[in-house]
Protein backbone atom coordinates (compact mmCIF):
# COMPACT_ATOMS: atom_id res chain seq x y z
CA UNK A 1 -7.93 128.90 -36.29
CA UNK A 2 -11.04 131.07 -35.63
CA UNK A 3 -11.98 132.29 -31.80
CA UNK A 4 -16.06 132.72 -31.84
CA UNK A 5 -17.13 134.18 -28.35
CA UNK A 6 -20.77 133.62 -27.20
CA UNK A 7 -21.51 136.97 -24.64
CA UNK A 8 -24.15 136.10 -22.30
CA UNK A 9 -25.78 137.80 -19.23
CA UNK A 10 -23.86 134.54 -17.29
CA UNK A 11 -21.28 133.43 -18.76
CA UNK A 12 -19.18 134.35 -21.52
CA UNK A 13 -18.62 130.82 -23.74
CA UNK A 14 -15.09 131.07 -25.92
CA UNK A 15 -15.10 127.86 -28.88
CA UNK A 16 -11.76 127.39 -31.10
CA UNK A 17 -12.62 126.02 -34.18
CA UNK A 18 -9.97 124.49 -36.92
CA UNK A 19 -12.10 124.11 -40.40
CA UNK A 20 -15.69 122.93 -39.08
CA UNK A 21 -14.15 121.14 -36.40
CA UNK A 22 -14.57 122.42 -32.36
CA UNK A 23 -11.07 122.10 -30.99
CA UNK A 24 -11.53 123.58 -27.77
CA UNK A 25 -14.39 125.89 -25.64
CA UNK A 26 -14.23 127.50 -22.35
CA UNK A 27 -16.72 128.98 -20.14
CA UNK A 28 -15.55 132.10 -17.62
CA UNK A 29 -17.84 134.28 -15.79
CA UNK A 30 -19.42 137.30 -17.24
CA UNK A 31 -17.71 140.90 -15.35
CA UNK A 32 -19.51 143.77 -16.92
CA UNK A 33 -16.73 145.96 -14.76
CA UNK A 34 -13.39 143.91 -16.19
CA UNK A 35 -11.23 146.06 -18.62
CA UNK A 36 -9.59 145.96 -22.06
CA UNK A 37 -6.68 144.41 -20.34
CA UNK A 38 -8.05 142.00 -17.97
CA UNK A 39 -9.63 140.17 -20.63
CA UNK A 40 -7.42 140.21 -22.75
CA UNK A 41 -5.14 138.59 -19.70
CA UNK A 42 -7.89 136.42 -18.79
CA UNK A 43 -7.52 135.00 -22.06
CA UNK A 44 -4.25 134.83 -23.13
CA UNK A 45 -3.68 132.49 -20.21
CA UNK A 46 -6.27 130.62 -21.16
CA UNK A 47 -4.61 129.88 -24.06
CA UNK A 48 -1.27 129.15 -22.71
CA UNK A 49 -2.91 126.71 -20.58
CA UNK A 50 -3.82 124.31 -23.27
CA UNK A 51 -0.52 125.00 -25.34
CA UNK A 52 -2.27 127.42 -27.42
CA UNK A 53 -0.15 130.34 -29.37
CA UNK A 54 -2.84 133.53 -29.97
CA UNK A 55 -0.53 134.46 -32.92
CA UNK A 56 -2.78 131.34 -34.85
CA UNK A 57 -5.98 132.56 -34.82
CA UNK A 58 -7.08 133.59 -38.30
CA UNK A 59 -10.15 135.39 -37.05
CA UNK A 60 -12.45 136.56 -34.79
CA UNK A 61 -16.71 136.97 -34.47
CA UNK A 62 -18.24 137.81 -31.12
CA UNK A 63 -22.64 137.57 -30.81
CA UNK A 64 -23.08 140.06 -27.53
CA UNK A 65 -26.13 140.73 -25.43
CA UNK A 66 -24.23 142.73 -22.90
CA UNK A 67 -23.82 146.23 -24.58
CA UNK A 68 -21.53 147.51 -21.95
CA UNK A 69 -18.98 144.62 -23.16
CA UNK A 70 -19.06 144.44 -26.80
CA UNK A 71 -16.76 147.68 -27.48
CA UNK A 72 -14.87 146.13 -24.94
CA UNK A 73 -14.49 142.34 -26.15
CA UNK A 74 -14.23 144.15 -29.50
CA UNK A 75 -11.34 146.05 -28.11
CA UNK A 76 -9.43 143.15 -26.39
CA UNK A 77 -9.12 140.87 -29.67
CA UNK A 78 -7.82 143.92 -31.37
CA UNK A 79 -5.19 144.61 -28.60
CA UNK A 80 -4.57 141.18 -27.73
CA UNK A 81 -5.06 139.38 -30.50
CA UNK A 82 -4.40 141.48 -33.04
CA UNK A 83 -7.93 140.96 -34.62
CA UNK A 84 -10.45 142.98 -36.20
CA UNK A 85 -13.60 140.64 -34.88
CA UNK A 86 -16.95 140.53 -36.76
CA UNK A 87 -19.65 141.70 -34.46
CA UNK A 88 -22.96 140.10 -35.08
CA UNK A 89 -25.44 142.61 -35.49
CA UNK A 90 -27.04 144.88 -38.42
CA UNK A 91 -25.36 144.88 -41.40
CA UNK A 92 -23.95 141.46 -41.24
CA UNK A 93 -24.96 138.65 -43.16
CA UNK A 94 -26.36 135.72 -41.50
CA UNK A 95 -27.71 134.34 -44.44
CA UNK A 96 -31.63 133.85 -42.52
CA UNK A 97 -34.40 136.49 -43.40
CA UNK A 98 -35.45 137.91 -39.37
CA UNK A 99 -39.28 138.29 -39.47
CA UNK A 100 -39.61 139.92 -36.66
CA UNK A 101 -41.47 143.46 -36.44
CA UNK A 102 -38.52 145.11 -35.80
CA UNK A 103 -35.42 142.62 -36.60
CA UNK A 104 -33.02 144.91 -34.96
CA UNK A 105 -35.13 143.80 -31.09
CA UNK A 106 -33.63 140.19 -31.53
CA UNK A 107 -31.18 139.11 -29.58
CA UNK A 108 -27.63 138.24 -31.47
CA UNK A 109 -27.75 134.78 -29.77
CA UNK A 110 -31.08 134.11 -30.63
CA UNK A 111 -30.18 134.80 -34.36
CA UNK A 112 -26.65 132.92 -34.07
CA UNK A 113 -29.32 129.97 -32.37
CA UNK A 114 -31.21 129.76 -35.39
CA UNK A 115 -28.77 130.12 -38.20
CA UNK A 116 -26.62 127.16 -36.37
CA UNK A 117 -29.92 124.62 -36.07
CA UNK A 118 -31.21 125.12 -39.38
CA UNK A 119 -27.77 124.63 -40.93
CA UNK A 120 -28.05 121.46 -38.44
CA UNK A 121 -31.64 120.17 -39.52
CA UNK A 122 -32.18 121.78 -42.46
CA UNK A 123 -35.73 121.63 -41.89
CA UNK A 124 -38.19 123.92 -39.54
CA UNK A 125 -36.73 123.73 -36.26
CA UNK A 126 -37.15 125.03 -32.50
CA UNK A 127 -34.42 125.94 -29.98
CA UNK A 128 -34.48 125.88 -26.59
CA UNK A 129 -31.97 128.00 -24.92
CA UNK A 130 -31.78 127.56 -21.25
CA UNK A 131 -29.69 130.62 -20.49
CA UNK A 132 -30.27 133.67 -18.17
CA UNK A 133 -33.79 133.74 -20.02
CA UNK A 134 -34.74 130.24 -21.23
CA UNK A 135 -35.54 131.16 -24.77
CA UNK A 136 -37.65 129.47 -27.30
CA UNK A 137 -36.54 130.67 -31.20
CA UNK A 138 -39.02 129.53 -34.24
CA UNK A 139 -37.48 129.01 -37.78
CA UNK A 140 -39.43 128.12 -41.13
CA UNK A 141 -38.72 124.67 -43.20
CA UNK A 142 -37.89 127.93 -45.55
CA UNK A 143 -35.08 129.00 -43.24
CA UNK A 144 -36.74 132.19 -41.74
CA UNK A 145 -36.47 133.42 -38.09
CA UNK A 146 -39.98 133.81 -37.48
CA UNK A 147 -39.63 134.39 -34.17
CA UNK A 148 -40.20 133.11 -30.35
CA UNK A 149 -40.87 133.19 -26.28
CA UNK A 150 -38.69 134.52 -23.57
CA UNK A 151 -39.01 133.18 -20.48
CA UNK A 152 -37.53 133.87 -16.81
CA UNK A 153 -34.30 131.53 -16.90
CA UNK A 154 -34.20 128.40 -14.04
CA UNK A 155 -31.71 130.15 -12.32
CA UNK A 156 -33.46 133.26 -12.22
CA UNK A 157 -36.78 131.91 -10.97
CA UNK A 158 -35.48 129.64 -8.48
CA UNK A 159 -33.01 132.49 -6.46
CA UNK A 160 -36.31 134.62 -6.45
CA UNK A 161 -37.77 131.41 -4.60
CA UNK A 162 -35.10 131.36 -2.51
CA UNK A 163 -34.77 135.46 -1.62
CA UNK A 164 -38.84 135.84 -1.12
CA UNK A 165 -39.86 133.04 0.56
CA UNK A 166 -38.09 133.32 3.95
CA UNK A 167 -38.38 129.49 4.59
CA UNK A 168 -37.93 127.29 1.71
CA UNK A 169 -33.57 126.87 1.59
CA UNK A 170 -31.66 126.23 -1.27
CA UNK A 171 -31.93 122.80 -2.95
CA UNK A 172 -29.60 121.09 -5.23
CA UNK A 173 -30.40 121.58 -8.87
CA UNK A 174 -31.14 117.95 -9.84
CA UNK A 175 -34.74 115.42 -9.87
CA UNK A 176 -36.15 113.95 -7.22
CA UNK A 177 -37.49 110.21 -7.16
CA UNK A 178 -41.35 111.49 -7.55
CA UNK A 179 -42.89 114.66 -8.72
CA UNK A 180 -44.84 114.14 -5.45
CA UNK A 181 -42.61 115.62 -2.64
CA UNK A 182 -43.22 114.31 0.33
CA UNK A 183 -40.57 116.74 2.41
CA UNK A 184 -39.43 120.68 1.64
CA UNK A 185 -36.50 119.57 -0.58
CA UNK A 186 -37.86 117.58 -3.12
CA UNK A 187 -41.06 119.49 -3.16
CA UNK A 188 -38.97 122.09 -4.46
CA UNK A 189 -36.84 120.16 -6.66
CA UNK A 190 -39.74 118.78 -8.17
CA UNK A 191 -41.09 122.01 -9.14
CA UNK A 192 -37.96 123.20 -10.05
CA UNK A 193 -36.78 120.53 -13.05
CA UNK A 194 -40.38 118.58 -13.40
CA UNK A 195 -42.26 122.09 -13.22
CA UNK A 196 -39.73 123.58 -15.87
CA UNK A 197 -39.43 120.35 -17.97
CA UNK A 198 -43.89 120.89 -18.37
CA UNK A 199 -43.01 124.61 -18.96
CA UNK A 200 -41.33 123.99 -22.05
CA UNK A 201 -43.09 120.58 -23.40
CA UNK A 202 -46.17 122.89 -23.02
CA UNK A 203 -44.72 125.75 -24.78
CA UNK A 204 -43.24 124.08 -27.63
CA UNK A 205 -46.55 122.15 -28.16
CA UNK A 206 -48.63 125.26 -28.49
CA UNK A 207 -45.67 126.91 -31.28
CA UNK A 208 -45.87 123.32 -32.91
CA UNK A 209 -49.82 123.79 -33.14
CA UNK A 210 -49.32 127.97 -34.62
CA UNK A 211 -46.33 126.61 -36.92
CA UNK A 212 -47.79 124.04 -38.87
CA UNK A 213 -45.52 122.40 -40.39
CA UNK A 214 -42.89 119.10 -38.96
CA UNK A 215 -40.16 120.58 -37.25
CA UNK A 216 -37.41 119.34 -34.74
CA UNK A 217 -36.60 120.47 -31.09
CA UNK A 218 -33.22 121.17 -30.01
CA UNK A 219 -31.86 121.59 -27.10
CA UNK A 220 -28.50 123.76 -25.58
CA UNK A 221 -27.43 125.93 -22.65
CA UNK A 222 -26.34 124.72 -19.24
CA UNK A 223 -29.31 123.40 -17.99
CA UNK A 224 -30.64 121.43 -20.95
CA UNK A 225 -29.30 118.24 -20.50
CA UNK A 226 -31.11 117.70 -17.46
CA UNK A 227 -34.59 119.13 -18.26
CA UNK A 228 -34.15 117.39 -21.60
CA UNK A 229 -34.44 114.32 -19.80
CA UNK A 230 -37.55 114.93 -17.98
CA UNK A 231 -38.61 116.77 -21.54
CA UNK A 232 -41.51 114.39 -24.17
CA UNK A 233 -40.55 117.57 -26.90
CA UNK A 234 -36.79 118.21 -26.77
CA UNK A 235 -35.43 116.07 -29.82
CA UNK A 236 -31.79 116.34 -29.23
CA UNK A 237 -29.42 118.50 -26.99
CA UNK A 238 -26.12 120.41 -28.51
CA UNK A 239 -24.32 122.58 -25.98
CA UNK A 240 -22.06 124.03 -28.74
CA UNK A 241 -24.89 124.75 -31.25
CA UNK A 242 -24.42 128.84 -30.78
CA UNK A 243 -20.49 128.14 -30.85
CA UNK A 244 -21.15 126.39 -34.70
CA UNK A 245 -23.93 129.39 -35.84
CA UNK A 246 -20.98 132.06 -34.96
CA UNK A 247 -18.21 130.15 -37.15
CA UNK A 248 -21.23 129.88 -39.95
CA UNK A 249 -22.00 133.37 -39.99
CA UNK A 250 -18.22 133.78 -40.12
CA UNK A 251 -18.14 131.74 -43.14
CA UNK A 252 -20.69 133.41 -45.07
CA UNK A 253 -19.14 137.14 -44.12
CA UNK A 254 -15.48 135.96 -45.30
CA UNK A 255 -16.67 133.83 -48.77
């Protein structure tokens, strides 16, 4: 079995894979102040939980974009699982030229994004990461990470609503009837998942119009499946898509 952990300024996703096939994936909350040992605790129970023996796991690849807790993620499979993990990063293959100005800027996820939906489409493709930072990640019908937006994740955006604007309270995170509020709440709501929903159909129609070529939209992250809904661009979503480009960079590392 191979344990592929997604490190994220949220969350930190765990996916057990046997062969190609997604057995099992968790989702805990990301500590930057939790040791060695209290990860590697954390997730030994997890896998006693589901019946689970760590002694199975045949490897190990982590993609981090919290730099305080790769050494220490690295360090817990090594203690607790008694792996040496692959760390994506330079120097390891990934099998997709980076065309960025300076390759080394891109986020690991973002890479591990767009290794995962070409391998998926195998055609040009965009992905839509609704994460701490909603990202938007280009790649050619050649295969090449050309590149992308960042923008302020929902989460983000709407607790700065909440903390500056002494009034408004917090909402639910889900659509109202009508874009047009006619009270606080679903004023808010609308903006919230109707506003973001235009935010990306806008943004992906502008990188369609600079890319040039047909391409697909996917989808993943926790919020995608509900802007995805309210979304005219987002093709399909797949809320394991980073899980499946860390066991394919794993594949192409170990052949």
């Amino acid at each position: 079995m191979l344990l592929v952990i997604d490190v994220g300024n949220t969350n930190i996703v765990l996916g057990l894979f046997e062969g190609n096939k997604i057995v099992h994936d968790w989702r805990i909350a990301t500590r930057k102040s939790k040791t060695v040992d209290e990860y590697g605790i954390q997730f030994k129970q997890i896998f006693a939980d589901y019946g689970l023996d760590v002694v199975q796991l045949d490897g190990t690849i982590i993609a981090s974009v919290v730099p305080p807790l790769s050494d220490v993620l690295f360090q817990t499979c090594k203690q607790y699982f008694n792996q040496t993990a692959l760390m994506i990063g330079p120097g390891l293959k990934t099998g997709m030229p980076i065309l960025y100005d300076n390759p080394r800027e891109v986020g690991a996820d973002r890479i591990v994004n767009g290794v995962a939906a070409y391998k998926k489409c195998k055609s040009g493709v965009i992905v839509v990461d609704f994460g701490t930072a909603t990202t938007f990640d280009c790649v050619s019908d050649k295969g090449e990470y050309l590149g992308g937006v960042i923008c302020p994740g929902i989460r983000i955006s709407t607790e700065a609503l909440f903390l500056r604007a002494s009034k408004l309270p917090r909402v639910e995170f889900s659509p109202p009837k009508n874009a047009l509020g006619k009270n606080t709440v679903d004023s808010m709501r609308s903006g919230i998942i109707y506003g973001y929903a235009g935010l990306v159909d806008g943004m992906v129609k502008r990188l369609k119009k600079e890319m040039k070529f047909e391409l697909s939209v996917l989808a993943t992250g926790g919020q995608a499946p509900i802007i995805a809904e309210h979304s005219e661009e987002i093709d399909e979503v797949d809320l394991t898509l980073t899980l499946h480009g860390l066991r394919i960079i794993y594949d192409i590392n170990r052949k």
